[in-house]
C-alpha atoms as a PDB file:
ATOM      1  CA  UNK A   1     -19.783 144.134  88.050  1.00  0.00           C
ATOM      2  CA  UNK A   2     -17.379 145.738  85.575  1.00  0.00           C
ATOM      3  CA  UNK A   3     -14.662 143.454  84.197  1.00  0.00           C
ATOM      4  CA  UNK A   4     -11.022 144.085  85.222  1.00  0.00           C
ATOM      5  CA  UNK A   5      -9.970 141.812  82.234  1.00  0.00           C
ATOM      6  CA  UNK A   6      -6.654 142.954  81.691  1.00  0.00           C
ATOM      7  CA  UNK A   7      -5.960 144.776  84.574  1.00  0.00           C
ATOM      8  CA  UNK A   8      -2.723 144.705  85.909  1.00  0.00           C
ATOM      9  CA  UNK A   9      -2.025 142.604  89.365  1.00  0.00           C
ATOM     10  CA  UNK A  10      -0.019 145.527  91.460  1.00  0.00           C
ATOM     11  CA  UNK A  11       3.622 144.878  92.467  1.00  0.00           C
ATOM     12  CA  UNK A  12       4.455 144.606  96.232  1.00  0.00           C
ATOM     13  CA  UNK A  13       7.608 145.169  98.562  1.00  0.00           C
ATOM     14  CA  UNK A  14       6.550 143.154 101.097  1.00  0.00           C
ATOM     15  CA  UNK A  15       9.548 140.257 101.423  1.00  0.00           C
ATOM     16  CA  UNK A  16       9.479 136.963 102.886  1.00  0.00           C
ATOM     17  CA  UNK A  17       5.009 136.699 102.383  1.00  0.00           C
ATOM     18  CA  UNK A  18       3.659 134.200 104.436  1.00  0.00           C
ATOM     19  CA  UNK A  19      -0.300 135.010 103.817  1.00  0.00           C
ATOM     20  CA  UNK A  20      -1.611 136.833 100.174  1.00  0.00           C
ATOM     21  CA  UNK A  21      -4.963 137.192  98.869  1.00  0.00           C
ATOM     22  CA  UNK A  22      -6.149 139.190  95.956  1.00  0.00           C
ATOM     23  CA  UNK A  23      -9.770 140.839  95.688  1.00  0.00           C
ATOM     24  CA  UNK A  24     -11.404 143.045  93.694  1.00  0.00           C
ATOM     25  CA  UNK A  25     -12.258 146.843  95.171  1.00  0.00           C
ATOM     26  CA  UNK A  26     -14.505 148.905  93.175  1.00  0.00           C
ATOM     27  CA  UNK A  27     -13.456 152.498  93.990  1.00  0.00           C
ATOM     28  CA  UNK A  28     -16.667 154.841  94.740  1.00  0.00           C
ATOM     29  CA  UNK A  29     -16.243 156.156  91.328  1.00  0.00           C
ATOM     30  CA  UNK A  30     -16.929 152.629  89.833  1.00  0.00           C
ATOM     31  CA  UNK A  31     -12.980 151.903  88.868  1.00  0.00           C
ATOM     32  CA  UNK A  32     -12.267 148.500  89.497  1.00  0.00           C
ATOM     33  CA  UNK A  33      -8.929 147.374  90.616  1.00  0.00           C
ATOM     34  CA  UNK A  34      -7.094 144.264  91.314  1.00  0.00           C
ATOM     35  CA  UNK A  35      -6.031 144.584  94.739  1.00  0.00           C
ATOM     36  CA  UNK A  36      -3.117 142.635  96.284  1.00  0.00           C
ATOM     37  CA  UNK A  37      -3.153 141.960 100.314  1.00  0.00           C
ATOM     38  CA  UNK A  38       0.014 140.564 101.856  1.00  0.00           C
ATOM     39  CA  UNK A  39       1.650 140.017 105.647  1.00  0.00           C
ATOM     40  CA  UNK A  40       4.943 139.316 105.514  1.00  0.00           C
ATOM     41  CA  UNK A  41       6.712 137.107 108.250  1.00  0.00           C
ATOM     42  CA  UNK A  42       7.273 138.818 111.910  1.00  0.00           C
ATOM     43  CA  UNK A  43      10.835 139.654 112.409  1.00  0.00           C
ATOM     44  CA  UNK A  44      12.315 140.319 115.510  1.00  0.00           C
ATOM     45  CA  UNK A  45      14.092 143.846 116.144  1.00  0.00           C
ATOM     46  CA  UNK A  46      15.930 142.728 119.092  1.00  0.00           C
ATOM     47  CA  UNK A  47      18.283 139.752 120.458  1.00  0.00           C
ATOM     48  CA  UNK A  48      15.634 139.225 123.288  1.00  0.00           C
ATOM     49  CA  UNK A  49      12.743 138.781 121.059  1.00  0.00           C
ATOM     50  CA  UNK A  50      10.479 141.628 123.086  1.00  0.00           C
ATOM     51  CA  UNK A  51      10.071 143.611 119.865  1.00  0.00           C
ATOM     52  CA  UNK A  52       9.029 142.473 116.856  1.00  0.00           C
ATOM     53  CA  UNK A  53       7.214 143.628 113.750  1.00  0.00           C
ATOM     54  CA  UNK A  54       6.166 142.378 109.934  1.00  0.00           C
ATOM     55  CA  UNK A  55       5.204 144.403 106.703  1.00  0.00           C
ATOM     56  CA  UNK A  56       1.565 144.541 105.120  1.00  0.00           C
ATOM     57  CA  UNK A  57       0.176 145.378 102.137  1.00  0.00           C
ATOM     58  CA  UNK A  58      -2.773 146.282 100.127  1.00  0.00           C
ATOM     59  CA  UNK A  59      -1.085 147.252  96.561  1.00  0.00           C
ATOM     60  CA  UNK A  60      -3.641 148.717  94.468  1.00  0.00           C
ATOM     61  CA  UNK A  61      -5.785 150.514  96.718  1.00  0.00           C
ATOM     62  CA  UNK A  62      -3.397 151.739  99.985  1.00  0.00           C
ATOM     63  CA  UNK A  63       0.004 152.671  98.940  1.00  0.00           C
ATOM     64  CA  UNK A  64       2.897 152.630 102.193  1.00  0.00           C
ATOM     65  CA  UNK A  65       1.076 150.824 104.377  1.00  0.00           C
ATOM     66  CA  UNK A  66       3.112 150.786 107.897  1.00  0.00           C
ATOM     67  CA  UNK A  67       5.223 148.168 109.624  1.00  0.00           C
ATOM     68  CA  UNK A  68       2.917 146.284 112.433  1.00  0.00           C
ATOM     69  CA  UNK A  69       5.062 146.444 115.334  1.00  0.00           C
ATOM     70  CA  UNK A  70       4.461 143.688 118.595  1.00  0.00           C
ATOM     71  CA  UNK A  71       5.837 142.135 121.670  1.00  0.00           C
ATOM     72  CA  UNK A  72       5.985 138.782 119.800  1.00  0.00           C
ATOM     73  CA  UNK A  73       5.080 137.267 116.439  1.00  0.00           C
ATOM     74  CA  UNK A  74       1.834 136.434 117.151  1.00  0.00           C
ATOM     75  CA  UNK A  75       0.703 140.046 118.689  1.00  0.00           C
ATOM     76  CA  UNK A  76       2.523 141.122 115.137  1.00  0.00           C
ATOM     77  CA  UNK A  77       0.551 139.228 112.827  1.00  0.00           C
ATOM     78  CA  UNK A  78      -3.033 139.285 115.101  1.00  0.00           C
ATOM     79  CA  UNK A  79      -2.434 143.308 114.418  1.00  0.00           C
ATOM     80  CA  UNK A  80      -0.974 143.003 111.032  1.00  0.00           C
ATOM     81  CA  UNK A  81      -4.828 141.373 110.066  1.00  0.00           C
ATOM     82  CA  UNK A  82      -6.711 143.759 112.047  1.00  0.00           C
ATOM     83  CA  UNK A  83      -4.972 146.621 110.105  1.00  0.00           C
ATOM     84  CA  UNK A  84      -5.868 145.078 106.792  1.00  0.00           C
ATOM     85  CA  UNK A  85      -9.317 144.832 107.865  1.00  0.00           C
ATOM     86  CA  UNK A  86      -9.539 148.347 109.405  1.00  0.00           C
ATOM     87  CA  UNK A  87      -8.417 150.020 106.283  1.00  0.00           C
ATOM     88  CA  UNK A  88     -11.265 147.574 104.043  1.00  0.00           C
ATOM     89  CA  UNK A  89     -13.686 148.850 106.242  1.00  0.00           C
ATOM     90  CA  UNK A  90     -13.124 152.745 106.146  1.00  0.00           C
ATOM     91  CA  UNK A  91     -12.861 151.958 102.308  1.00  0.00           C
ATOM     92  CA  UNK A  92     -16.073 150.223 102.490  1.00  0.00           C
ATOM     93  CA  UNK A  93     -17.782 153.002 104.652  1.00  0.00           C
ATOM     94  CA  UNK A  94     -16.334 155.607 101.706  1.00  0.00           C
ATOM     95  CA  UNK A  95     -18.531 153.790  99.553  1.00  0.00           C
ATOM     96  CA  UNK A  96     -16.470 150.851  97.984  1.00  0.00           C
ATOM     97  CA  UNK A  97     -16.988 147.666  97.406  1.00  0.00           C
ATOM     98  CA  UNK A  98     -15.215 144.157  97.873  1.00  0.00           C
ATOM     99  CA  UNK A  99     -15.328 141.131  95.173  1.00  0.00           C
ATOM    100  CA  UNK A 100     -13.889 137.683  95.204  1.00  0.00           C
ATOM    101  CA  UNK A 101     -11.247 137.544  92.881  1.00  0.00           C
ATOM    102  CA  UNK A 102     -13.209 135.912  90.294  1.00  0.00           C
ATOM    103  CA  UNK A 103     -16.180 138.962  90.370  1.00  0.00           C
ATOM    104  CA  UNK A 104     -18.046 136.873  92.429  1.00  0.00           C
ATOM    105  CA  UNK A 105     -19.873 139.392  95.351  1.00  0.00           C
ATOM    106  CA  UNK A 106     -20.229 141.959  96.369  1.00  0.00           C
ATOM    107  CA  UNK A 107     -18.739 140.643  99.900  1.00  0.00           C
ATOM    108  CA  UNK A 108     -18.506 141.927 103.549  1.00  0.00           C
ATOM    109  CA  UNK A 109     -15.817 142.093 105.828  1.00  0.00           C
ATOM    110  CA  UNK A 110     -17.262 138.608 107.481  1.00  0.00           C
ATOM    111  CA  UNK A 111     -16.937 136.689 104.453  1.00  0.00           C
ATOM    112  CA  UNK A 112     -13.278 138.141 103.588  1.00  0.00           C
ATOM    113  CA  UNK A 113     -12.507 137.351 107.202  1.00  0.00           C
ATOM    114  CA  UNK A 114     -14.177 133.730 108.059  1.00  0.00           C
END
C-alpha cells in the first residue's frame, strides 16, 4: 500500500458526533486518502418525536452526504449505518479499496462492519 504520510485528515460539518472512524480508501486510480466517517446524534424535527433525522459523513471520499431521516432515533441511526455502508460498497464495486487506518488490509465491508 502507498503511504498517506502526511496526508491531511478531512474537515467535517457533522455536529454533535456520537460514532467516527477513519480508514484509508485507495481511489481506482491508486490515490490514497484519509477518509473520515461520522453519524451525528438523531434529532427530532417535531414536538411528538414521529420524525427524526441525524447527519453522516464520509469527508474525503463523498462530499454532501444527506440527512438520514426516521420515525425514531434508532430507525435514524440503523439507516444512517446502512448508508455509510451502501456508498463503501458502490466505491468498492468501482474498484476501490478499504484499509485500516494504520495501512493494515485491504478489508471488506464485513470486517469494517463486525
Amino acid at each position: 500500500m502507498n503511504s498517506t504520510d502526511g496526508a491531511q485528515v478531512p474537515d467535517s460539518k457533522v455536529d454533535n458526533v456520537i460514532g467516527e472512524r477513519f480508514i484509508i480508501c485507495r481511489m481506482k486510480t491508486g490515490e490514497m486518502r484519509i477518509v473520515r466517517l461520522q453519524i451525528g446524534l438523531p434529532l427530532p424535527l417535531n414536538e411528538e418525536g414521529t420524525s427524526w433525522e441525524c447527519e453522516v459523513a464520509l469527508a474525503g471520499l463523498y462530499p454532501g452526504m444527506p440527512k438520514v431521516p426516521g420515525v425514531d432515533s434508532m430507525q435514524c441511526l440503523n439507516l444512517a449505518i446502512g448508508l455509510i455502508r451502501q456508498a463503501l460498497e458502490k466505491f468498492m464495486e468501482n474498484g476501490g479499496q478499504i484499509y485500516w487506518r494504520d495501512g493494515s488490509g485491504p478489508i471488506g465491508l464485513m470486517d469494517l462492519f463486525s
